[in-house]
Protein backbone atom coordinates (compact mmCIF):
# COMPACT_ATOMS: atom_id res chain seq x y z
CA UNK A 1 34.56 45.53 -114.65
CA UNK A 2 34.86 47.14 -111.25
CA UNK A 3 31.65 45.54 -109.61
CA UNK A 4 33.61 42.09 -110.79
CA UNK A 5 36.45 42.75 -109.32
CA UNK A 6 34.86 43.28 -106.37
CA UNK A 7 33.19 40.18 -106.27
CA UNK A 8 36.39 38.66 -106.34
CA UNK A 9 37.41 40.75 -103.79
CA UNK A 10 34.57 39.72 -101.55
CA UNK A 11 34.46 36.22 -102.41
CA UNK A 12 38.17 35.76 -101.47
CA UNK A 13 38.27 37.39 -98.22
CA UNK A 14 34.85 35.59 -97.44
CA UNK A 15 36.40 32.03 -98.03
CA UNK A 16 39.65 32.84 -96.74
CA UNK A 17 37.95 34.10 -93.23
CA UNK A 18 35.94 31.71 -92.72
CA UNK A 19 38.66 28.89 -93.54
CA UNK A 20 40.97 30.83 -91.41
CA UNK A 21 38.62 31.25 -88.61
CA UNK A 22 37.25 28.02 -88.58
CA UNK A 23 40.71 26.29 -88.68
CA UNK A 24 42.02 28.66 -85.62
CA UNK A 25 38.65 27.65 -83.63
CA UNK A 26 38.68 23.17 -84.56
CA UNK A 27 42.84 23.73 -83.88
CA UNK A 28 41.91 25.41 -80.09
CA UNK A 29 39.51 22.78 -79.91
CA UNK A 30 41.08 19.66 -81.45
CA UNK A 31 44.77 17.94 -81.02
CA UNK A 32 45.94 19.97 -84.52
CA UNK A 33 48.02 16.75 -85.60
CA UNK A 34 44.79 15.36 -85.13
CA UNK A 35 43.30 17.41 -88.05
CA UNK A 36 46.24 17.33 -90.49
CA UNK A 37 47.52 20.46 -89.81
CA UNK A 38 51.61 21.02 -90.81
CA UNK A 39 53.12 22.70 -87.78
CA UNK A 40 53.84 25.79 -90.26
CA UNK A 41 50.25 26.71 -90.03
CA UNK A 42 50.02 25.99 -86.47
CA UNK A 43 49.58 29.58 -84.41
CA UNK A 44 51.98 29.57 -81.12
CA UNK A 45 50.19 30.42 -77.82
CA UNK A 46 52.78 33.42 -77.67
CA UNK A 47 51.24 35.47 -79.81
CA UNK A 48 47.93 35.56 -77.52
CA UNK A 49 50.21 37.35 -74.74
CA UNK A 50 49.01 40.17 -73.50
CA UNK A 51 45.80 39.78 -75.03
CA UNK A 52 42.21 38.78 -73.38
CA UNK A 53 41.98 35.33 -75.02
CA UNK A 54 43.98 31.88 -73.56
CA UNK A 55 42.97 30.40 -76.76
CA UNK A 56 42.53 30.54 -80.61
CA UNK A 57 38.75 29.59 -80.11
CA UNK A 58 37.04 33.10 -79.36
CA UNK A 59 39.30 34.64 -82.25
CA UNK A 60 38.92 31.95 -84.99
CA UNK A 61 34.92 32.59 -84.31
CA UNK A 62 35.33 36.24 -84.48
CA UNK A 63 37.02 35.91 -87.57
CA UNK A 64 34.67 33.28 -89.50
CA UNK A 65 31.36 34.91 -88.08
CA UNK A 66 31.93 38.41 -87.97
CA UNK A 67 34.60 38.88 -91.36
CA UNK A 68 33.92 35.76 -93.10
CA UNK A 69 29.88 36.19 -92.39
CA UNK A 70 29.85 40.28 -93.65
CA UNK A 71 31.40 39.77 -96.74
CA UNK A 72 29.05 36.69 -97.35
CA UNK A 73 26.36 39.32 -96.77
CA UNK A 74 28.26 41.60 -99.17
CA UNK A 75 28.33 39.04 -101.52
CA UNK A 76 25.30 38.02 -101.86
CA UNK A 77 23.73 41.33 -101.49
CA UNK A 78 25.70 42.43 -104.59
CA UNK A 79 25.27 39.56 -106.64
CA UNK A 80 21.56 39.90 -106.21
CA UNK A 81 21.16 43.81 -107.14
CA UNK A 82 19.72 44.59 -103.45
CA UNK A 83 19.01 48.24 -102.95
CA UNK A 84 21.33 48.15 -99.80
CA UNK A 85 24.29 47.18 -102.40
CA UNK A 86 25.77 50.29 -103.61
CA UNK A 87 28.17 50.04 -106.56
């Protein structure tokens, strides 16, 4: 029951990553009426003040690669009874 739920767990947070990332990175790159996007989902440029980044590209990568690409790993690594799986 537990090693289920944390499938789902992983699973969710994988998709949900790399969706999120992926959108954040085409949106930086792309006119985002251009890919459908409703302006609620739209990020402002405001919220990158004071950070290093003058666009949504480097984060939406971070976040698809680096989050969305680990809990792939997890994923699969669980799902296939690896040794490096601990449950």
């Amino acid at each position: 029951m537990v090693k289920r739920l944390l499938l789902i767990v992983l699973a969710l947070v994988a998709l949900t990553s790399v969706t999120g990332g992926l959108v954040m990175a085409l949106s930086s790159l792309l006119d985002p009426d251009r890919l459908g996007l409703p302006h609620e989902v739209q990020l402002p440029l405001e919220y990158l003040q004071g950070s290093p980044f003058t666009s949504y590209l480097v984060p939406g990568l971070l976040l698809a690669v680096v989050v969305g690409g680990l809990h792939t790993a997890a994923f699969v690594t669980t799902i296939r009874r690896q040794p490096s799986a601990r449950s």
